[in-house]
C-alpha atoms as a PDB file:
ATOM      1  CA  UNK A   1      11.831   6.268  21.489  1.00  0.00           C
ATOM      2  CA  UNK A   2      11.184   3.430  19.243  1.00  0.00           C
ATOM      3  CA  UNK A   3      12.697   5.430  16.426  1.00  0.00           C
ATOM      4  CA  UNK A   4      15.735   5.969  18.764  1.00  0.00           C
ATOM      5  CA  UNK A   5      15.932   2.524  19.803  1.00  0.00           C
ATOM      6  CA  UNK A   6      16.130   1.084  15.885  1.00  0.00           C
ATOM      7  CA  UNK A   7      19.291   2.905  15.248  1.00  0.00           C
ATOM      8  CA  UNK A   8      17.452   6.110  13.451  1.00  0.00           C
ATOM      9  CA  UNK A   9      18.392   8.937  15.598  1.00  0.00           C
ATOM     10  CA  UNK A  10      21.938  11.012  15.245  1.00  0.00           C
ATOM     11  CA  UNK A  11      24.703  10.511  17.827  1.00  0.00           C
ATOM     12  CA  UNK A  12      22.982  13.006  20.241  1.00  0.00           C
ATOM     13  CA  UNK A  13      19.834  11.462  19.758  1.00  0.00           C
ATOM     14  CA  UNK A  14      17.881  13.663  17.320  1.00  0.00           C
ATOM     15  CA  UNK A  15      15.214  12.113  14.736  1.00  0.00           C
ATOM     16  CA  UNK A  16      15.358  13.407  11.412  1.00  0.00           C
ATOM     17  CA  UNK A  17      13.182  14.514   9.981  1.00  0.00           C
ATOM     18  CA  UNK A  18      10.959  14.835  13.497  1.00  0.00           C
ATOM     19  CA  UNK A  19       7.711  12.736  13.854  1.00  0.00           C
ATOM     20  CA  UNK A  20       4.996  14.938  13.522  1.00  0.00           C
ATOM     21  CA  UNK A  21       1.473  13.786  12.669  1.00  0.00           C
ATOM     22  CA  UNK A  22      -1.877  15.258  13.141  1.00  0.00           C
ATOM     23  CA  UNK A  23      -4.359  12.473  14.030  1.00  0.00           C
ATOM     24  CA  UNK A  24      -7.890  14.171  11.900  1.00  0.00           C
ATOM     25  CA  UNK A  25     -10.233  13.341   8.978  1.00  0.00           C
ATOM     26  CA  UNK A  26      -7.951  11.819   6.128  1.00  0.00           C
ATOM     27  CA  UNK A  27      -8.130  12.919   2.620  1.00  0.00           C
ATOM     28  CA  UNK A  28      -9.830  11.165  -0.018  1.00  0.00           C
ATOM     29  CA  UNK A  29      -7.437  10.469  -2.913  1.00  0.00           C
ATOM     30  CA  UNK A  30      -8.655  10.379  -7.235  1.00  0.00           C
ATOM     31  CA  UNK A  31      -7.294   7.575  -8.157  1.00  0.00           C
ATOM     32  CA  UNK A  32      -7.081   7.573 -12.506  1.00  0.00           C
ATOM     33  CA  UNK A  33      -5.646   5.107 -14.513  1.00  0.00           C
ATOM     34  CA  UNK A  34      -5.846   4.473 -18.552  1.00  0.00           C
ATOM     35  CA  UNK A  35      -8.963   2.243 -19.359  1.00  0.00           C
ATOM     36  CA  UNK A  36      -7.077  -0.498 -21.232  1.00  0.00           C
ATOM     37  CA  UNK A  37      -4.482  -1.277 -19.091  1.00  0.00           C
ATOM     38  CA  UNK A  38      -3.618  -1.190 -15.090  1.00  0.00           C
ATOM     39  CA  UNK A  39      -1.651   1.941 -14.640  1.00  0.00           C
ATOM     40  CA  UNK A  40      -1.873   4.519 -11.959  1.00  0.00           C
ATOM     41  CA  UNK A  41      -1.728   8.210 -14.245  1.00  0.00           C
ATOM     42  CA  UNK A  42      -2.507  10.829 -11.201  1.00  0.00           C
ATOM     43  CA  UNK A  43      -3.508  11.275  -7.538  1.00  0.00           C
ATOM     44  CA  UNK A  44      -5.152  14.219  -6.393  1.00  0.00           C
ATOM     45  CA  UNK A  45      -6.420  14.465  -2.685  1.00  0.00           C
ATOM     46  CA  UNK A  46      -9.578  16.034  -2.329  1.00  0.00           C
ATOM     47  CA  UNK A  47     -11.589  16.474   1.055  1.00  0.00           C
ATOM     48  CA  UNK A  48     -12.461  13.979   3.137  1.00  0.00           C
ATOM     49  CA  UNK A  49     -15.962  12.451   4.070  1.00  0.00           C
ATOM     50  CA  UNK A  50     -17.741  12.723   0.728  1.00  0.00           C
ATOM     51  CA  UNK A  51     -20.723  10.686  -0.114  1.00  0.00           C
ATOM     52  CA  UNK A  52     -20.937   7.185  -1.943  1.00  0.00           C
ATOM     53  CA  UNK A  53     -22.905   9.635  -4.493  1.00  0.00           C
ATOM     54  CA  UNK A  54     -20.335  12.084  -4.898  1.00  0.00           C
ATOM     55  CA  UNK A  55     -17.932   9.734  -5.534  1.00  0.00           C
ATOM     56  CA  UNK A  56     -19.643   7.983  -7.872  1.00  0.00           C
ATOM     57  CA  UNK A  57     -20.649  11.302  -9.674  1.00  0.00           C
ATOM     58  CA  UNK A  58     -17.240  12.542  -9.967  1.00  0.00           C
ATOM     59  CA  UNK A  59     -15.555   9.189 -11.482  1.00  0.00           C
ATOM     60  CA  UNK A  60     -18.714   8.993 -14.073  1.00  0.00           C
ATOM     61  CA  UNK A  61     -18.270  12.143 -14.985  1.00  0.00           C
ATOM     62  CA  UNK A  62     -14.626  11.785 -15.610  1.00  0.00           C
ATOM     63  CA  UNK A  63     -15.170   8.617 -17.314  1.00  0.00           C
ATOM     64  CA  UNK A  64     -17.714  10.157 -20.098  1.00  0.00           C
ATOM     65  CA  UNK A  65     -15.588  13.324 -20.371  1.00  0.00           C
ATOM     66  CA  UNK A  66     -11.859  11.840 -20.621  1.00  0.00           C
ATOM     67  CA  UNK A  67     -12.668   8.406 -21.090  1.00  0.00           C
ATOM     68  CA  UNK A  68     -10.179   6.799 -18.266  1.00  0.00           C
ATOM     69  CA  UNK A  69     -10.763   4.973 -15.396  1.00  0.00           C
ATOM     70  CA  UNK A  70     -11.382   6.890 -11.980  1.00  0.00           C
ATOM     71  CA  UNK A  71     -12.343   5.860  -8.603  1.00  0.00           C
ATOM     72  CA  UNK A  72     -12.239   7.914  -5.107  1.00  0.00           C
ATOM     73  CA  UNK A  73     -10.612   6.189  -2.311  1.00  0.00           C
ATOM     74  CA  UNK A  74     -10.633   6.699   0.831  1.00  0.00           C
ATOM     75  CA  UNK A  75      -7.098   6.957   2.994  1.00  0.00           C
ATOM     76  CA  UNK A  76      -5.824   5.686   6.462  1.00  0.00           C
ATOM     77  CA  UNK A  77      -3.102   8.551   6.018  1.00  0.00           C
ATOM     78  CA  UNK A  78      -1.604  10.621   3.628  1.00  0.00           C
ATOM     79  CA  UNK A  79       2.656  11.966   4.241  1.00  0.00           C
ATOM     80  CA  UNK A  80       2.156  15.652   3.872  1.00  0.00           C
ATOM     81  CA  UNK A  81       4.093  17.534   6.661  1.00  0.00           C
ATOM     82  CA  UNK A  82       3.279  16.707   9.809  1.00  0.00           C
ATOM     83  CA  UNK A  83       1.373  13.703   8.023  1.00  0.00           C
ATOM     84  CA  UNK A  84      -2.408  13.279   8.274  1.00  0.00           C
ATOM     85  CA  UNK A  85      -3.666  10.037   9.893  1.00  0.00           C
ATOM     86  CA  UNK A  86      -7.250   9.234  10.188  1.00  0.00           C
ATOM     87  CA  UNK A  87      -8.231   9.220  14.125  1.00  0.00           C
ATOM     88  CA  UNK A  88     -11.142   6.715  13.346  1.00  0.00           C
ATOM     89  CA  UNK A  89      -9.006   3.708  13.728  1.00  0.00           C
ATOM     90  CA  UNK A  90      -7.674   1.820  16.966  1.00  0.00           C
ATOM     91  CA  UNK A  91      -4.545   2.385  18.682  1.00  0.00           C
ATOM     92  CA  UNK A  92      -2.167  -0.001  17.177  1.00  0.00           C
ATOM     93  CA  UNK A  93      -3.225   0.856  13.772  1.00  0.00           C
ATOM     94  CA  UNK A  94      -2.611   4.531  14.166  1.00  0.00           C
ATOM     95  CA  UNK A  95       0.977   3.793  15.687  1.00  0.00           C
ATOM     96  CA  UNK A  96       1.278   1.747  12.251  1.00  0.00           C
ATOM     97  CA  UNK A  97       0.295   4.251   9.937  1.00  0.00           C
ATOM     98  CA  UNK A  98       2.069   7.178  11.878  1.00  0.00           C
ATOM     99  CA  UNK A  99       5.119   5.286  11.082  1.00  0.00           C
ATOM    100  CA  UNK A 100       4.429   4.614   7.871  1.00  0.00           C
ATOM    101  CA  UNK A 101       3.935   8.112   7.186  1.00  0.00           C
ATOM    102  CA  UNK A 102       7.026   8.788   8.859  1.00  0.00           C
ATOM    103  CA  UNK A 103       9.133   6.448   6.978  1.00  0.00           C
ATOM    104  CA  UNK A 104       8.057   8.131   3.557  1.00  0.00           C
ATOM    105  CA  UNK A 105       9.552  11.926   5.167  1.00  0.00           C
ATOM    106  CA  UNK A 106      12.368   9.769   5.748  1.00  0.00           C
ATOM    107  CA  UNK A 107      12.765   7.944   2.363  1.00  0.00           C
ATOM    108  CA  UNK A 108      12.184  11.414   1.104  1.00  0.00           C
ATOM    109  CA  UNK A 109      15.430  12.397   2.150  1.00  0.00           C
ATOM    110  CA  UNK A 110      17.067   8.770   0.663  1.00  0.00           C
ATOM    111  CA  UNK A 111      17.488   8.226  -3.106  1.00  0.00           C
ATOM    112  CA  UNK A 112      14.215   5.400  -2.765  1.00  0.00           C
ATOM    113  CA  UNK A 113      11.969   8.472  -1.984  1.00  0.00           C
ATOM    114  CA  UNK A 114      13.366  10.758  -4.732  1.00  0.00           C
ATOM    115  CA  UNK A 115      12.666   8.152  -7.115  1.00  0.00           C
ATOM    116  CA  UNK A 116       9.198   7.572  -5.444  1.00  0.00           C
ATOM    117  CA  UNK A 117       7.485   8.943  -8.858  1.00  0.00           C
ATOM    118  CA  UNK A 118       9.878   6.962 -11.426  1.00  0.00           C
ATOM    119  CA  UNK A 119       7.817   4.137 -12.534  1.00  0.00           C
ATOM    120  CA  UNK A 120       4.929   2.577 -11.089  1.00  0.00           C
ATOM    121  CA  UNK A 121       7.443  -0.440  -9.450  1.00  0.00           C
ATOM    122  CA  UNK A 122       9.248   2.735  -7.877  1.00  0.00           C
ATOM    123  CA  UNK A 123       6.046   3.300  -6.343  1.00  0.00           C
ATOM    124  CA  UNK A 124       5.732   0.264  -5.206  1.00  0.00           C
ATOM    125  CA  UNK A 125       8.682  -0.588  -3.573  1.00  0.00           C
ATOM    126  CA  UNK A 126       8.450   2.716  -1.350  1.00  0.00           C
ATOM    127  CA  UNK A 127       5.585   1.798  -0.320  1.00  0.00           C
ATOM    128  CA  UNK A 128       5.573  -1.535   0.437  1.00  0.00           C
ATOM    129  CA  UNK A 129       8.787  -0.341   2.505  1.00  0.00           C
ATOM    130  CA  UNK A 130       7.287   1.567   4.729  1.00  0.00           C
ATOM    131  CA  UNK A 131       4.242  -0.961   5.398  1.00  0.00           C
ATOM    132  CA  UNK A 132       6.626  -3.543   6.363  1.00  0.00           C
ATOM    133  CA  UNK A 133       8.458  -0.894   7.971  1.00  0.00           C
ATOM    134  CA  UNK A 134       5.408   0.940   9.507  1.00  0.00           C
ATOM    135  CA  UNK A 135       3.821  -1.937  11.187  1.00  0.00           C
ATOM    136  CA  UNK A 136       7.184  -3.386  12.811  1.00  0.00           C
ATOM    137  CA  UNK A 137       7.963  -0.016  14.659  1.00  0.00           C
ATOM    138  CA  UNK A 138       4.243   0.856  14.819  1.00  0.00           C
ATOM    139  CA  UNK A 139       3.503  -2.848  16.881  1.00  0.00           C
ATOM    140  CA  UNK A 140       7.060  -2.025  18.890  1.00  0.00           C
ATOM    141  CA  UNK A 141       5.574   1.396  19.966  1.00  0.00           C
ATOM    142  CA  UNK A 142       2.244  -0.032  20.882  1.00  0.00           C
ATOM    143  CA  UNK A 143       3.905  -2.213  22.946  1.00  0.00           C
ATOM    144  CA  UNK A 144       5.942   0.552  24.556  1.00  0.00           C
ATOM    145  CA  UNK A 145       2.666   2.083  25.255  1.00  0.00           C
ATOM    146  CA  UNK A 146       0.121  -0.420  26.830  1.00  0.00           C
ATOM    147  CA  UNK A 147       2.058  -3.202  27.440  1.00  0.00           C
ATOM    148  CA  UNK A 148       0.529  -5.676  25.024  1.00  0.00           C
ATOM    149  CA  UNK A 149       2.317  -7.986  23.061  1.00  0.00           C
ATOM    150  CA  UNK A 150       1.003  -8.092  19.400  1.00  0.00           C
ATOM    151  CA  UNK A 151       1.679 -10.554  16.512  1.00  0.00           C
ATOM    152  CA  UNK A 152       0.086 -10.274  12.911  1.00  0.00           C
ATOM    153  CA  UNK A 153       1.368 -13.529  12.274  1.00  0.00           C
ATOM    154  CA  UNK A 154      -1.014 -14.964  15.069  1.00  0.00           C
ATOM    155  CA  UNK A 155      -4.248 -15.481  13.165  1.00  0.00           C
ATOM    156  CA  UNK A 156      -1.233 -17.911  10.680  1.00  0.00           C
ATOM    157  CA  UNK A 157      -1.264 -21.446  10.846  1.00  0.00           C
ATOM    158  CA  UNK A 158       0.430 -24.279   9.177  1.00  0.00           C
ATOM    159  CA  UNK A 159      -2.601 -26.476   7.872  1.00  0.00           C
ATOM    160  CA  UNK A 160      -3.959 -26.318   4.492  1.00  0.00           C
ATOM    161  CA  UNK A 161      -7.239 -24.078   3.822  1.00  0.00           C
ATOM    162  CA  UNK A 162     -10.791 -25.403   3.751  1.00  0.00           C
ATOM    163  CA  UNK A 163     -11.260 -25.752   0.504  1.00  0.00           C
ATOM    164  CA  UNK A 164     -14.671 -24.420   0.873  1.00  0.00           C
ATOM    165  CA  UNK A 165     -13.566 -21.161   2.480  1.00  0.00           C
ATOM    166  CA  UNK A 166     -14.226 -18.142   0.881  1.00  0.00           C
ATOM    167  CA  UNK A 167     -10.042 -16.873  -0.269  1.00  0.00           C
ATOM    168  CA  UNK A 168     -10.281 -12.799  -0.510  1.00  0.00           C
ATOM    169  CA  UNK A 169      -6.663 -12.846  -1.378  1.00  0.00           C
ATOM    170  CA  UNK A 170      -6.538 -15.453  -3.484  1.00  0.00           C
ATOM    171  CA  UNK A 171     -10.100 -13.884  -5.626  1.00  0.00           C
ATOM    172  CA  UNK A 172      -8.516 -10.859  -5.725  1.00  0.00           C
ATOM    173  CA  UNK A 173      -5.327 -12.070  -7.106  1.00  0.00           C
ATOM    174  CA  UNK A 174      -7.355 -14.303  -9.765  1.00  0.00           C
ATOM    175  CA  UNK A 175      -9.606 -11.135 -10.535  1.00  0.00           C
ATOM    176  CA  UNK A 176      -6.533  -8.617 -11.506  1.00  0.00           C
ATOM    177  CA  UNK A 177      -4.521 -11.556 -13.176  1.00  0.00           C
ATOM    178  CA  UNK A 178      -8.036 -12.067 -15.661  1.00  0.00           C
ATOM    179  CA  UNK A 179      -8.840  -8.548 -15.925  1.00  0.00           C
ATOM    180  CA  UNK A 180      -5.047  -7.840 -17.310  1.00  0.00           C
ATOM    181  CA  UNK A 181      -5.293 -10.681 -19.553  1.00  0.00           C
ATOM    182  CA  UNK A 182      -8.582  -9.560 -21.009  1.00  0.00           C
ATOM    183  CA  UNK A 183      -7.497  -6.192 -21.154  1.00  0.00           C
ATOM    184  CA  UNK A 184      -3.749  -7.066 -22.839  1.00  0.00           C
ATOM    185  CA  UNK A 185      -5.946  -8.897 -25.572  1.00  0.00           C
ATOM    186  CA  UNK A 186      -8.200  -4.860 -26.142  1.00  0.00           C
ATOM    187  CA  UNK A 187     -10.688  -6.474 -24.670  1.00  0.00           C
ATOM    188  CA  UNK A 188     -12.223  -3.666 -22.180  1.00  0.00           C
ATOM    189  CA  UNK A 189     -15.562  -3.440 -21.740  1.00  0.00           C
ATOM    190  CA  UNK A 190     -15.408  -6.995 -21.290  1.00  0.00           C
ATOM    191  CA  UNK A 191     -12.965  -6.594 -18.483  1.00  0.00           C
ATOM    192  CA  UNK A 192     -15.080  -4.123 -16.459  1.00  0.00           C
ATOM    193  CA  UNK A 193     -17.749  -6.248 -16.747  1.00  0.00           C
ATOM    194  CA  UNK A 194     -16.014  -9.309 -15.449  1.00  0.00           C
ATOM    195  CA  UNK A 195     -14.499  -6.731 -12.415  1.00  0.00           C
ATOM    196  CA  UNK A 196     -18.098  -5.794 -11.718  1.00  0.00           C
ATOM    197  CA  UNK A 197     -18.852  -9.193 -11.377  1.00  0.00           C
ATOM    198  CA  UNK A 198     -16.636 -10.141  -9.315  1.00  0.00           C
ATOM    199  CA  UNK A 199     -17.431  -7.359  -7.186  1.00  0.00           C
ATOM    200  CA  UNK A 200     -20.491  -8.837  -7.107  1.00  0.00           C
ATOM    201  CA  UNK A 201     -18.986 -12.154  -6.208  1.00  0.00           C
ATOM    202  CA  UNK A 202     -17.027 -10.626  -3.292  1.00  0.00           C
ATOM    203  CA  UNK A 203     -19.992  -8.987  -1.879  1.00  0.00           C
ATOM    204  CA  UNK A 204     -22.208 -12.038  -1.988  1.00  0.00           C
ATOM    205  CA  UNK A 205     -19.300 -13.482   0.380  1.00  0.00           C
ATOM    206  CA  UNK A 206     -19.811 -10.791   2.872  1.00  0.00           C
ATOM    207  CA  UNK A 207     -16.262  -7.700   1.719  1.00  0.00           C
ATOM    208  CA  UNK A 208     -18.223  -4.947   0.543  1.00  0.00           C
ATOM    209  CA  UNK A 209     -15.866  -2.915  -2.217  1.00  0.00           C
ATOM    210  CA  UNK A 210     -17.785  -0.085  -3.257  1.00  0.00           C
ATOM    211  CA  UNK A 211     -16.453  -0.412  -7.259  1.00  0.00           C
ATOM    212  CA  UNK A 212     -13.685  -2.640  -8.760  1.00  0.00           C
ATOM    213  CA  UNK A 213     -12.174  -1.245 -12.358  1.00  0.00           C
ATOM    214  CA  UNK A 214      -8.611  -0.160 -13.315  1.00  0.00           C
ATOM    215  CA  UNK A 215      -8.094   2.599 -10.993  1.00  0.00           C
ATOM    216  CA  UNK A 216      -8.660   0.307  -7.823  1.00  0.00           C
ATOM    217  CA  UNK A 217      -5.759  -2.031  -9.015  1.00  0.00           C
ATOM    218  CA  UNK A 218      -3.591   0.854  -9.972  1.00  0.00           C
ATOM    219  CA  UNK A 219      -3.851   2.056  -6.460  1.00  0.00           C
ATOM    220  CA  UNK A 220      -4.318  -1.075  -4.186  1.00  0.00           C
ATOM    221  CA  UNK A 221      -1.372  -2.795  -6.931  1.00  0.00           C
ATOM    222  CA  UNK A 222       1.149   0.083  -5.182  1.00  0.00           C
ATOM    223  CA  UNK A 223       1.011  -1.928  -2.133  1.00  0.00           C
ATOM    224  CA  UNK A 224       3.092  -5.262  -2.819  1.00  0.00           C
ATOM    225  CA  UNK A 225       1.648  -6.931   0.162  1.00  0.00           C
ATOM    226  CA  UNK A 226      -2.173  -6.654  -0.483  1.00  0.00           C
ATOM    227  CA  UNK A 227      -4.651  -8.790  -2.157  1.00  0.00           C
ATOM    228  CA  UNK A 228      -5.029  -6.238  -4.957  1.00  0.00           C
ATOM    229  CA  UNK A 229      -1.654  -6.855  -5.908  1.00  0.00           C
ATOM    230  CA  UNK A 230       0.269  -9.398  -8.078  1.00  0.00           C
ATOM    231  CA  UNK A 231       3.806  -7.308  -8.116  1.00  0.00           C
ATOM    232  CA  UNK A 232       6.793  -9.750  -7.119  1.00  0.00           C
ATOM    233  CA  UNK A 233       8.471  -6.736  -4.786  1.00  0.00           C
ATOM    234  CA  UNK A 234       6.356  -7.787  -1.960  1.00  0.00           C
ATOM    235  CA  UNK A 235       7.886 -11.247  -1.924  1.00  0.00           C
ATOM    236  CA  UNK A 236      11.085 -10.296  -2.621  1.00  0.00           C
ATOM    237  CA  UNK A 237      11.347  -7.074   0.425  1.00  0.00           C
ATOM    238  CA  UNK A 238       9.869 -10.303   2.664  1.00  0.00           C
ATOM    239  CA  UNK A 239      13.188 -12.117   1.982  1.00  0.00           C
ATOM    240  CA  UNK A 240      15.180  -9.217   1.916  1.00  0.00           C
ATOM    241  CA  UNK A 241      13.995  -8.344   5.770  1.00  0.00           C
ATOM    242  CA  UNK A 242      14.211 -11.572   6.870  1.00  0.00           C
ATOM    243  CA  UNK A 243      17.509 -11.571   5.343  1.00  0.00           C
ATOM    244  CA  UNK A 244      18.771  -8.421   7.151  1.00  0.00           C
ATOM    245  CA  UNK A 245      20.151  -8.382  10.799  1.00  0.00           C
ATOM    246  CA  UNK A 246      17.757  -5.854  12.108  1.00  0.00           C
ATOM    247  CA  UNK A 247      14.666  -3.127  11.131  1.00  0.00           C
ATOM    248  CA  UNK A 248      17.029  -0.952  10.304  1.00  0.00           C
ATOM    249  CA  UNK A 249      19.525  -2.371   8.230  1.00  0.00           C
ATOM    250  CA  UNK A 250      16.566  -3.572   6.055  1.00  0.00           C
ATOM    251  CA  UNK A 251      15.096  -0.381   5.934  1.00  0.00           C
ATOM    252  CA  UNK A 252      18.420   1.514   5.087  1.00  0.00           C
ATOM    253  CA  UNK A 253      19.447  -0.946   2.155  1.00  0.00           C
ATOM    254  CA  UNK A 254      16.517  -0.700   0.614  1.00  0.00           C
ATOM    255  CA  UNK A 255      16.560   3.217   0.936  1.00  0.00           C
ATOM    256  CA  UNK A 256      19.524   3.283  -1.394  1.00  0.00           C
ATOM    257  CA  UNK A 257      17.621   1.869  -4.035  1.00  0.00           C
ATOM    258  CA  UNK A 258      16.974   4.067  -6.903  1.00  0.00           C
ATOM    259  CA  UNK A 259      15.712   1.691  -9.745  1.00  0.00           C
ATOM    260  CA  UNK A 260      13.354  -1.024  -9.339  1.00  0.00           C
ATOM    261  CA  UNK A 261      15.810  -3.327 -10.603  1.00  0.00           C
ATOM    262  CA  UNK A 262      18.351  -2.334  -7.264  1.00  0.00           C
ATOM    263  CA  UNK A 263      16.122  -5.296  -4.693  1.00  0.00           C
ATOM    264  CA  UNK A 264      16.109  -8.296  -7.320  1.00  0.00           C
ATOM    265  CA  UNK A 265      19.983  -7.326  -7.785  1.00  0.00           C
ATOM    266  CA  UNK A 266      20.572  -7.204  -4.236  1.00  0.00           C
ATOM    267  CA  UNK A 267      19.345 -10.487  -3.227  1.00  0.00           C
ATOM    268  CA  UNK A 268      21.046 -12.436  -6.133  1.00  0.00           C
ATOM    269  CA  UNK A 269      24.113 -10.954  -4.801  1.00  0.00           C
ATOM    270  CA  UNK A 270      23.102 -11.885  -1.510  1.00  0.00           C
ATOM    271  CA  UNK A 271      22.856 -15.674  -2.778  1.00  0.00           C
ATOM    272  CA  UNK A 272      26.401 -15.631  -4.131  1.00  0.00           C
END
């Protein structure tokens, strides 16, 4: 209804392609990326629920044998079809990752999601997309649903940090910004150990990351938005949307994109 309501349904109100998720276990994903340098190679789902020592087995072993970086994640959701989304969470979140699922079958069928696999900033930009997306028509449906007006922008406020206050964001930032640098200058066995330390540091403050190394940025770096990322196509899809008239004007300009470079061209023809 939600869908219907954002202008994505046909004149006789049909949704294509149809919402269909199955709310189970999600898959865990292999993340790989090249040791010296941040770089997402391969993804390869594998079952879900496996041990902390399983995990760390498999990426050791991978790292000995084929000397990359490797590091099983676990997902909220994964866009097979019907998509796969994880029925540990609450409510709103699984309204937000349903439609982020749903927004990659529809990219899919848009030139954005048949250049999802392009270049790493392809990547990006489809998925940041459909978080933006996802969470917009995910809060609108929960809404629909209970009632309950929600607002991620409520936790916001206008006055400056305590300077004292432990900054996840901001340390992760810092951490990927020094590990590239050390690793641009060859230097990587130094850069793991300064990402295990930082781990380290993180933990201390009380965010428990199982392992930090190359493969965590390649795959947290996909999502503009997050901490573990330092790609400008967050900002820019932020000032696209608030640029655009509705959801679904935003989301169907940036569907037409089919190079990276389509969003910074966009908005400097937006400021003309």
């Amino acid at each position: 209804t939600v869908l219907v309501q954002e202008g994505f349904s046909s004149r006789i109100g049909v949704i294509f392609p149809p919402v269909d998720t199955v709310f189970a276990p999600s898959p865990e994903a292999l993340i790989i990326s090249p040791r010296d340098s941040i770089a997402q190679i391969s993804s390869t789902l594998l079952k879900p629920g496996l041990s902390s020592e399983v995990r760390n087995e498999l990426e050791d072993l991978i790292f000995r044998e084929d000397g990359v970086s490797a590091l099983v994640v676990s997902t909220s959701g994964v866009a097979t079809y019907p998509s796969v989304v994880t029925a540990s969470g609450t409510l709103r979140d699984a309204l937000a990752i349903s439609a982020h699922e749903w927004l990659h079958h529809w990219f899919f069928f848009q030139p954005l999601g048949q250049h999802f696999w392009d270049s790493a900033e392809m990547t990006t930009l489809n998925e940041t997309a459909a978080s933006i997306g996802g969470e917009i028509i995910g809060d609108r449906a929960f809404t629909a649903m209970t009632g309950a007006v929600v607002n991620r922008e409520s936790g916001s406020t206008n006055e400056p940090a305590d300077p004292g206050e432990f900054d996840f964001n901001a340390e992760m930032r810092a951490t990927r910004l020094t590990a590239e640098g050390l690793l641009a200058e060859g230097k990587i066995e130094e850069a793991e150990a300064y990402m295990e330390e930082r781990r380290q540091i993180i933990a201390d403050n009380g965010i428990f990351i199982r392992k930090i190394n190359q493969a965590f940025f390649a795959f947290h770096g996909s999502y503009a938005t997050g901490a573990g990322s330092v790609s400008p196509i967050g900002g820019q899809l932020e000032e696209l949307h608030e640029g655009s008239e509705s959801l679904e004007e935003f989301l169907k300009i940036v569907a037409v994109f089919d190079r990276a470079r389509d969003l910074p061209d966009y908005l400097d023809a937006m400021t003309r």
